[in-house]
PDB file of N, CA and C in Angstrom:
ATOM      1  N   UNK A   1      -2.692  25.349 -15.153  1.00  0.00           N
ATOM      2  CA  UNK A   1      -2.305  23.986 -15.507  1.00  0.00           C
ATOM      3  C   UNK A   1      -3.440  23.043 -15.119  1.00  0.00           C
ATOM      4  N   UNK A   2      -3.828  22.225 -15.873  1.00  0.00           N
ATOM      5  CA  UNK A   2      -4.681  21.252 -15.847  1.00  0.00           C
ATOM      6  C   UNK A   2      -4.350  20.056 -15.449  1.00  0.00           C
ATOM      7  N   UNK A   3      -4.336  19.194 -14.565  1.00  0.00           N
ATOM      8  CA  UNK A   3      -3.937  17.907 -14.342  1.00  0.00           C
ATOM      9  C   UNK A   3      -4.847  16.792 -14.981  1.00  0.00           C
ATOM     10  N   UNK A   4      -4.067  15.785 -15.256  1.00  0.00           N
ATOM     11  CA  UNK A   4      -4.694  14.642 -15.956  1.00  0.00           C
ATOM     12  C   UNK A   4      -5.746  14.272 -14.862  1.00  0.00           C
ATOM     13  N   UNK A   5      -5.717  14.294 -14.057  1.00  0.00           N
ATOM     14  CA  UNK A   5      -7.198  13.437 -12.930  1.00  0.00           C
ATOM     15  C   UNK A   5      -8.253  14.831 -12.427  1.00  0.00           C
ATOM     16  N   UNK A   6      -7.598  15.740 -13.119  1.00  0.00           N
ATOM     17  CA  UNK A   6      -8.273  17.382 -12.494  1.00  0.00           C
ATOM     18  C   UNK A   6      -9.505  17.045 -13.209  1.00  0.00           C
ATOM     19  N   UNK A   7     -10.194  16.927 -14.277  1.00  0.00           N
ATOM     20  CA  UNK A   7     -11.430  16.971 -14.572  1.00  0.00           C
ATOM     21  C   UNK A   7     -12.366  15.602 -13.983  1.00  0.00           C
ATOM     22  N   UNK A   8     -11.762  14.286 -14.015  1.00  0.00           N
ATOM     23  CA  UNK A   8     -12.542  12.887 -13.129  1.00  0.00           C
ATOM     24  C   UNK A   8     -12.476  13.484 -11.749  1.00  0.00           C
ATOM     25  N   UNK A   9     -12.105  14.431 -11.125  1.00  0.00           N
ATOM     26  CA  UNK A   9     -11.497  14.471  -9.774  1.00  0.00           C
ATOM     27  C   UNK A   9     -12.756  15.463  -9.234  1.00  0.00           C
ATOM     28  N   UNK A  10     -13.330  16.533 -10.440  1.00  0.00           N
ATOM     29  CA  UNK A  10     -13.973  17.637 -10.193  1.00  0.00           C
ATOM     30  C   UNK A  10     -15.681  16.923 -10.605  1.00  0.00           C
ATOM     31  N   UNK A  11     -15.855  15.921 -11.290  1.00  0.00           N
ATOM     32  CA  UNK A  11     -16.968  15.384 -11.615  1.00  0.00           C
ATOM     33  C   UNK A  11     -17.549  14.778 -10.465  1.00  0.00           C
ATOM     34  N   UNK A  12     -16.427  13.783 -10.044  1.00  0.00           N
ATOM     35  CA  UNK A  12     -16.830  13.245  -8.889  1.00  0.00           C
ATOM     36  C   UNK A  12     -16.962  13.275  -7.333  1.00  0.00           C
ATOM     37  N   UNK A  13     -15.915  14.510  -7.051  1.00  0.00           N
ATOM     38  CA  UNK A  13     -15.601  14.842  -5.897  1.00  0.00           C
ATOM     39  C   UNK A  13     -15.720  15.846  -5.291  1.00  0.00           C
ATOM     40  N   UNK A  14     -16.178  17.041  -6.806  1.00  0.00           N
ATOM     41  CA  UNK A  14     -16.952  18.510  -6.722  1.00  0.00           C
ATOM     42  C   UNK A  14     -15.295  19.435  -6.639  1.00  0.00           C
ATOM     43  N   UNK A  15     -15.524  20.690  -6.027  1.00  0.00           N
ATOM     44  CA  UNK A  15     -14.840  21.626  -6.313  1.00  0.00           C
ATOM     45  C   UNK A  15     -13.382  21.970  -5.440  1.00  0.00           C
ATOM     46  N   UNK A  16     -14.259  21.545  -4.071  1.00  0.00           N
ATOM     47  CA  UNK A  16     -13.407  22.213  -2.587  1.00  0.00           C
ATOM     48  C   UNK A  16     -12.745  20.451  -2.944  1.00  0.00           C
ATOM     49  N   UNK A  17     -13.007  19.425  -2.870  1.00  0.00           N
ATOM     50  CA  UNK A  17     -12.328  18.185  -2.908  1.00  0.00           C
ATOM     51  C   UNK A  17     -10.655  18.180  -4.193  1.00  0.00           C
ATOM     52  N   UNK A  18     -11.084  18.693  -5.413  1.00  0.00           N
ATOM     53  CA  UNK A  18     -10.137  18.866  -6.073  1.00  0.00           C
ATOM     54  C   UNK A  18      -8.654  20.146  -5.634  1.00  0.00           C
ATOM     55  N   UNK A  19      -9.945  21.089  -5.391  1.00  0.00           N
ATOM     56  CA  UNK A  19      -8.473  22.329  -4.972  1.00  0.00           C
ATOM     57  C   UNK A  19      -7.638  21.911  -3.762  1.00  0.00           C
ATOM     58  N   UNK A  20      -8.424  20.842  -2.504  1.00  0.00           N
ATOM     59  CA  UNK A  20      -7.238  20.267  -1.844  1.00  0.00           C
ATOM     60  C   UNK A  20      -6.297  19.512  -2.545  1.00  0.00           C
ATOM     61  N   UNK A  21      -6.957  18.592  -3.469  1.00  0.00           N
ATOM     62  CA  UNK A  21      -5.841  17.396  -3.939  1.00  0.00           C
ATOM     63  C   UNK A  21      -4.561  18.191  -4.668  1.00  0.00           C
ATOM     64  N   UNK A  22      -5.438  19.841  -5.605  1.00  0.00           N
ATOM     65  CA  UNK A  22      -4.554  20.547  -6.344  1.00  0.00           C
ATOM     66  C   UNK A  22      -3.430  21.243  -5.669  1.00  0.00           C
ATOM     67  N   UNK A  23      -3.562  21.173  -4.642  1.00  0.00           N
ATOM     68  CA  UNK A  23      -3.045  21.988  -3.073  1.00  0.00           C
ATOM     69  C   UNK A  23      -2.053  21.166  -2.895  1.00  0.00           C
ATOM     70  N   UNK A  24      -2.199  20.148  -2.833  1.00  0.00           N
ATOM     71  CA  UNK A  24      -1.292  18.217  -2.109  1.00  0.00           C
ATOM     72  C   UNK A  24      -0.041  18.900  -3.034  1.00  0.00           C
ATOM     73  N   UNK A  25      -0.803  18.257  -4.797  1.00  0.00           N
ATOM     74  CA  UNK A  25      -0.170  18.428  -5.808  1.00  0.00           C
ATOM     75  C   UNK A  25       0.769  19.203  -5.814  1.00  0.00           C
ATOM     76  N   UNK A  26       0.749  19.993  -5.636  1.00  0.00           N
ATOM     77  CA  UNK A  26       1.580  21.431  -5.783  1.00  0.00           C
ATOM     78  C   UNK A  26       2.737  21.572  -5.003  1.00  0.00           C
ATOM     79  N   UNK A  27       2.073  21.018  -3.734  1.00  0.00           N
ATOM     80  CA  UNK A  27       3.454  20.691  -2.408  1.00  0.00           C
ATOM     81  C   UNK A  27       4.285  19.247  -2.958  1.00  0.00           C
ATOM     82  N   UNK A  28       3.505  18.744  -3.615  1.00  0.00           N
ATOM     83  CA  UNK A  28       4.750  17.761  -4.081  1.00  0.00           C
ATOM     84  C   UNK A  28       5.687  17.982  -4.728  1.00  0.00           C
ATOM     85  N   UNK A  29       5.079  18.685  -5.969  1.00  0.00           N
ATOM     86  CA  UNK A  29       6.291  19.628  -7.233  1.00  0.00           C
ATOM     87  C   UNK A  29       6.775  20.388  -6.298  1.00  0.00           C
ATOM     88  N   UNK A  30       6.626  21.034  -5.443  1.00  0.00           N
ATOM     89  CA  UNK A  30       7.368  22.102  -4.392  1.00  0.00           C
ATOM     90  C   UNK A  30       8.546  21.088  -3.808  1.00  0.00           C
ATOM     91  N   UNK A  31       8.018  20.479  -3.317  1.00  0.00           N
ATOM     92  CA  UNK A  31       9.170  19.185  -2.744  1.00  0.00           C
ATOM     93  C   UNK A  31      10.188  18.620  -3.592  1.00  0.00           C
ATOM     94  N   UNK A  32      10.181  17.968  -4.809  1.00  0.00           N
ATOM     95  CA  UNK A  32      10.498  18.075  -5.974  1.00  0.00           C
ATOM     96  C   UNK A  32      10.790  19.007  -6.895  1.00  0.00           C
ATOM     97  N   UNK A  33      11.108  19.946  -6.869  1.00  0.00           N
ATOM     98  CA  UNK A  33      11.560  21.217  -7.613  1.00  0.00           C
ATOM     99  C   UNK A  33      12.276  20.679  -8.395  1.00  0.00           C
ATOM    100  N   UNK A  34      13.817  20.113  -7.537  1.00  0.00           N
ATOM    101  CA  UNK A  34      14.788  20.249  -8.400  1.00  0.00           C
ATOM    102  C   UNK A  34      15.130  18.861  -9.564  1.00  0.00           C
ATOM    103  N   UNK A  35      14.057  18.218  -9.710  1.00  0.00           N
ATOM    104  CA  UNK A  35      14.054  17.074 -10.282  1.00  0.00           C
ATOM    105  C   UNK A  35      13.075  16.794 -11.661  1.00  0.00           C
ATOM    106  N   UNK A  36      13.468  16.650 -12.273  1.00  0.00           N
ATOM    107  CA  UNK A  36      12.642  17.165 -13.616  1.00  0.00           C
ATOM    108  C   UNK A  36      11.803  15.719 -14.048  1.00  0.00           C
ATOM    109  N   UNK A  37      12.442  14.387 -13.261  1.00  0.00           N
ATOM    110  CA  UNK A  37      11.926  13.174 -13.546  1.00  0.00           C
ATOM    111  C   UNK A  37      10.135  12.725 -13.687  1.00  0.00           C
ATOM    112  N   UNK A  38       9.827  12.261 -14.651  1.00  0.00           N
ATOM    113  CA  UNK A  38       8.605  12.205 -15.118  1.00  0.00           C
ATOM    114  C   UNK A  38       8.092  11.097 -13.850  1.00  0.00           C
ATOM    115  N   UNK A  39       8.308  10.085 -13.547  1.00  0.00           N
ATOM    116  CA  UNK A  39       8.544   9.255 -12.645  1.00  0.00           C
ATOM    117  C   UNK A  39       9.191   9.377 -11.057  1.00  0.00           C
ATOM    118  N   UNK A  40      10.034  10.174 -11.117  1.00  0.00           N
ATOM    119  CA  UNK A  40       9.984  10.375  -9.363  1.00  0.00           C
ATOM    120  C   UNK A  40      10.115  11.775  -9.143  1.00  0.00           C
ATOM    121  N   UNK A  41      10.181  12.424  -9.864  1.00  0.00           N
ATOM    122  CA  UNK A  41      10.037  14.136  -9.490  1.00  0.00           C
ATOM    123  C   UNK A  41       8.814  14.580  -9.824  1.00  0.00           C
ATOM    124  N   UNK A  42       9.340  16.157 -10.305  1.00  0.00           N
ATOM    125  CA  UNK A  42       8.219  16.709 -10.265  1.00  0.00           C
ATOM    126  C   UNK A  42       6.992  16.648 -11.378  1.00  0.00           C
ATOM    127  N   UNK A  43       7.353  16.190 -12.440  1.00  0.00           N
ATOM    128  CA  UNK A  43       6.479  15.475 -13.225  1.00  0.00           C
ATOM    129  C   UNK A  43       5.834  14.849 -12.816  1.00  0.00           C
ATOM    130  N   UNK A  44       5.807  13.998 -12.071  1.00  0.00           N
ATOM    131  CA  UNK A  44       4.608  12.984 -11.548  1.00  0.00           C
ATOM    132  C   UNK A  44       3.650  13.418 -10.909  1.00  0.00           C
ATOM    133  N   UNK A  45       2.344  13.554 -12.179  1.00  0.00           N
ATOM    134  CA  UNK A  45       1.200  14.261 -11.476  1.00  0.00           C
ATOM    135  C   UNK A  45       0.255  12.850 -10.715  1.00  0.00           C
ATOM    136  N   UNK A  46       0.777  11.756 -10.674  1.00  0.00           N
ATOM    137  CA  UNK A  46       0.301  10.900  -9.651  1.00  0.00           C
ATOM    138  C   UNK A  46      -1.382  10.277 -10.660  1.00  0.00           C
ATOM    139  N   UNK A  47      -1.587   9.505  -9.652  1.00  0.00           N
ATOM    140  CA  UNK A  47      -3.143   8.685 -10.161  1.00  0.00           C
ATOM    141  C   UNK A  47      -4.404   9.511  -9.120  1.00  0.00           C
ATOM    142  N   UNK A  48      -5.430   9.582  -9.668  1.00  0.00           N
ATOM    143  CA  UNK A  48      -6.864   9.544  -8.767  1.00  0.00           C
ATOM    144  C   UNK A  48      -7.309   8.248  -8.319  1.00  0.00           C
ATOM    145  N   UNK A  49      -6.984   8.037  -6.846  1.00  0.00           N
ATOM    146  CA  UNK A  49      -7.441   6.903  -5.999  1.00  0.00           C
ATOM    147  C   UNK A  49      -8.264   7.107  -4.954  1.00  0.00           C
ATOM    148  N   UNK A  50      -9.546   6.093  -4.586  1.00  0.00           N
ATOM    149  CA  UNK A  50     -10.316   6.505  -3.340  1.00  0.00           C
ATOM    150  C   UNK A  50      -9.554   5.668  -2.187  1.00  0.00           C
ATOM    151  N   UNK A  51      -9.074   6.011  -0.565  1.00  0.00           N
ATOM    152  CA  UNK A  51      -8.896   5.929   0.440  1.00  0.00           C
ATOM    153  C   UNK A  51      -9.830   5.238   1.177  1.00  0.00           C
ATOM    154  N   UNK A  52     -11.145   4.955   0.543  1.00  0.00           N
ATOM    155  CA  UNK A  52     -12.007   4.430   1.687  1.00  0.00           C
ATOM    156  C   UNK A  52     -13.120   5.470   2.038  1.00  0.00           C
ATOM    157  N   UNK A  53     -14.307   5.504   2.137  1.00  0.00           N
ATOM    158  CA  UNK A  53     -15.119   6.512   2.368  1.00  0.00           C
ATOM    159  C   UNK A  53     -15.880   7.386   0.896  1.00  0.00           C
ATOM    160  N   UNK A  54     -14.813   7.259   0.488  1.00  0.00           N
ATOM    161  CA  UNK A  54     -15.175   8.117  -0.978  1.00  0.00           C
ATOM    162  C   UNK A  54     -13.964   9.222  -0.745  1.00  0.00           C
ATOM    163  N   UNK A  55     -13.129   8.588  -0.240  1.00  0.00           N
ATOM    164  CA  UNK A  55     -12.467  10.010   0.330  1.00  0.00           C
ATOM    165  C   UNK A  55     -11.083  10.474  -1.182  1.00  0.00           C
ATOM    166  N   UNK A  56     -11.155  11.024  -1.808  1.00  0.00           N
ATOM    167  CA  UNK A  56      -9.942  11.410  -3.095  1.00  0.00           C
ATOM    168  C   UNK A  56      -8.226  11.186  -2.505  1.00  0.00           C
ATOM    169  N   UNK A  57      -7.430  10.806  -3.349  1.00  0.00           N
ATOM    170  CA  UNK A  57      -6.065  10.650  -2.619  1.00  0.00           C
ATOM    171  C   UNK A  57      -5.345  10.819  -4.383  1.00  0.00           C
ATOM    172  N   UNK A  58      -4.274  11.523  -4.241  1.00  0.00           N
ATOM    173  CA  UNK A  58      -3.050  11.310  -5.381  1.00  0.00           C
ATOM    174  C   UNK A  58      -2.167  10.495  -5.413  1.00  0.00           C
ATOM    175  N   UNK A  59      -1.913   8.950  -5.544  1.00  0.00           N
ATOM    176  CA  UNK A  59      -0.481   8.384  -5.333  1.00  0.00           C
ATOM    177  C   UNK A  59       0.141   8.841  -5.974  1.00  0.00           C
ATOM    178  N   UNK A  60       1.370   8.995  -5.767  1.00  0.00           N
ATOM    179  CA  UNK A  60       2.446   9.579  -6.794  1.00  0.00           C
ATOM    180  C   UNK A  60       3.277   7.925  -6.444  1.00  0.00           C
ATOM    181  N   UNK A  61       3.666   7.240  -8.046  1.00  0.00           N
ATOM    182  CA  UNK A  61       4.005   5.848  -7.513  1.00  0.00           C
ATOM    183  C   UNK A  61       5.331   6.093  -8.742  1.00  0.00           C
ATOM    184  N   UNK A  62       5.819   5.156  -8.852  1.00  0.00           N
ATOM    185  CA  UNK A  62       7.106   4.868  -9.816  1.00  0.00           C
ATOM    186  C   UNK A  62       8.114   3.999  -9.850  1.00  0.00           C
ATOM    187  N   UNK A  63       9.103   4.076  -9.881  1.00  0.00           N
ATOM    188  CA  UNK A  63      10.086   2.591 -10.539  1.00  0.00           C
ATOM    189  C   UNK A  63      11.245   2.379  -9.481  1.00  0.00           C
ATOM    190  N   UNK A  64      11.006   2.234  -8.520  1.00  0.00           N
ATOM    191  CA  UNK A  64      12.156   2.429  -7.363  1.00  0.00           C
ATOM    192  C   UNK A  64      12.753   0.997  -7.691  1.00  0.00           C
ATOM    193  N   UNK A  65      13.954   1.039  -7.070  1.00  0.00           N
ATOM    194  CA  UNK A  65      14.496  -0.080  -6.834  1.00  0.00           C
ATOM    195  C   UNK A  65      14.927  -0.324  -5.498  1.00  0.00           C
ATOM    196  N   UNK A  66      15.814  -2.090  -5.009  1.00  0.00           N
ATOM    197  CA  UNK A  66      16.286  -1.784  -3.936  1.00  0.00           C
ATOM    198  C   UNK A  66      17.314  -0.988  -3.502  1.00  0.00           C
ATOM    199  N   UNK A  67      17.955  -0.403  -3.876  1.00  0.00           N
ATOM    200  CA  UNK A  67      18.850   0.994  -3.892  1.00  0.00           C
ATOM    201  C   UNK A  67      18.073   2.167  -3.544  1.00  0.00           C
ATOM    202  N   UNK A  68      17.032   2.437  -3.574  1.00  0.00           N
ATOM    203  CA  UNK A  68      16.237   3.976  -2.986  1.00  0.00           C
ATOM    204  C   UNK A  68      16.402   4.855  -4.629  1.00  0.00           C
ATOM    205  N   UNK A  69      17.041   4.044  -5.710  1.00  0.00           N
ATOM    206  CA  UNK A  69      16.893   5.004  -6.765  1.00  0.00           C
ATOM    207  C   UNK A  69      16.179   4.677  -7.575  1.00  0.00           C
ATOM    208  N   UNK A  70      15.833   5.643  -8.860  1.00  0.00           N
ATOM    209  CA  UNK A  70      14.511   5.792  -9.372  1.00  0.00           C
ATOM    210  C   UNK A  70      15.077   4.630 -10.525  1.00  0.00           C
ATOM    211  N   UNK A  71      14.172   3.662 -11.127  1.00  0.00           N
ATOM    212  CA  UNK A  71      14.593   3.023 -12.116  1.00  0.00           C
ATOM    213  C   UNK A  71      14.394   3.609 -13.560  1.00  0.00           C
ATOM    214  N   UNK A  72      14.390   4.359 -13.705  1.00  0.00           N
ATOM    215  CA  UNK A  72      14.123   5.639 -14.783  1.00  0.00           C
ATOM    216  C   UNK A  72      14.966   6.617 -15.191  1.00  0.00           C
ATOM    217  N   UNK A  73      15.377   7.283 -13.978  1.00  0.00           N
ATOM    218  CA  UNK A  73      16.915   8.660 -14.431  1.00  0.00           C
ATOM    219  C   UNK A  73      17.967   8.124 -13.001  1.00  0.00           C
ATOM    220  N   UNK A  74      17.813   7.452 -12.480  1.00  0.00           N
ATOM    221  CA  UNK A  74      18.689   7.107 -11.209  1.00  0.00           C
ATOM    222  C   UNK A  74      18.892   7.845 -10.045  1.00  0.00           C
ATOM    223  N   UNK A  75      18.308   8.927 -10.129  1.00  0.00           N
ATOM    224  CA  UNK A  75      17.640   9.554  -9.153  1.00  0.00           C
ATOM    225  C   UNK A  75      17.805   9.188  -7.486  1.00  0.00           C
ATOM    226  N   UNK A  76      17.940   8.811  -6.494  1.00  0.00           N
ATOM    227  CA  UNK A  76      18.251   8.929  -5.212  1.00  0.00           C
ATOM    228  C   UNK A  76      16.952   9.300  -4.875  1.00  0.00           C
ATOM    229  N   UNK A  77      16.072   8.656  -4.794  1.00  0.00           N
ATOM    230  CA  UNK A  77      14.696   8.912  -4.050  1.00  0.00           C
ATOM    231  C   UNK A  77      14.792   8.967  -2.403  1.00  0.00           C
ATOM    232  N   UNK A  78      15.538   7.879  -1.784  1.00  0.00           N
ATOM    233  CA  UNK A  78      15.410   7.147  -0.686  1.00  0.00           C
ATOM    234  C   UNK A  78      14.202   6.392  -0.577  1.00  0.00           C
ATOM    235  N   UNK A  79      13.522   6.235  -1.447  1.00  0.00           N
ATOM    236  CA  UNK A  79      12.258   4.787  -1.552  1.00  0.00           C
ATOM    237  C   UNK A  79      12.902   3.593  -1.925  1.00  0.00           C
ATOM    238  N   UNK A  80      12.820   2.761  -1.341  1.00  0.00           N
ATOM    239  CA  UNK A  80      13.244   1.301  -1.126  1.00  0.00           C
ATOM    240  C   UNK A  80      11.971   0.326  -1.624  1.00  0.00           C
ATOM    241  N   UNK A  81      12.070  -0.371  -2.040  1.00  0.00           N
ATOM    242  CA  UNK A  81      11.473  -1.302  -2.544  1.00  0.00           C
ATOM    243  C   UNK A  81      11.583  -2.506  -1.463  1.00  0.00           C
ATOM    244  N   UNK A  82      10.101  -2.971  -0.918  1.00  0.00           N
ATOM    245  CA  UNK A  82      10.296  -4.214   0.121  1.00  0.00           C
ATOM    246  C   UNK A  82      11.503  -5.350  -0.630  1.00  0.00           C
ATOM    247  N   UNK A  83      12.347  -6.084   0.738  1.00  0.00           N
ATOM    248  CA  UNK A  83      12.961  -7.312   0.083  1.00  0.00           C
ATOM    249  C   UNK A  83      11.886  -8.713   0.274  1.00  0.00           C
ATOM    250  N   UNK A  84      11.074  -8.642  -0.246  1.00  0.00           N
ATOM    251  CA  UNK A  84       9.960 -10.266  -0.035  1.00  0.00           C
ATOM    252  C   UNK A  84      10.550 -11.129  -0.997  1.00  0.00           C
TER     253      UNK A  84
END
C-alpha cells in the first residue's frame, strides 16, 4: 500500500524517515481497526507535517465536535473540540 504523503515523505526525508512514519501509520489503523471512517478511523492516512527541526510527523486531523464525536459517521472518538 502506498500512502498519499509516502512518495513527498521519501523525497524529502529519505528512506529510514518514511518506514518510521509508515510504522506510526500502521499503529494507527491498528488502533482503529474497527472503524472504517475516512475521517476518524482507519482511513485517515493523515497529512505530511514538519515538527520543527526538519523532523516528519503524520497528523491524523478531522471533524470532531463538542460531543467527542466524529462530524462525519458519528463515531465516539472521545476528541473534544476546545469551548473558546
Amino acid at each position: 500500500m502506498e500512502y498519499k504523503w509516502e512518495k513527498e515523505s521519501l523525497q524529502k526525508y529519505g528512506e529510514e524517515a518514511t518506514q518510521i512514519l509508515i510504522t506510526k501509520q500502521k499503529k494507527y489503523e491498528a488502533l482503529h481497526k474497527d472503524n472504517n471512517c475516512e475521517y476518524c478511523g482507519k482511513k485517515n492516512e493523515g497529512a505530511l507535517i514538519e515538527i520543527g527541526n526538519g523532523i516528519p510527523f503524520i497528523m491524523h486531523y478531522g471533524m470532531w465536535s463538542s460531543s467527542g464525536r466524529c462530524g462525519y459517521c458519528g463515531e465516539f472518538t472521545g476528541r473534544r473540540t476546545s469551548k473558546i
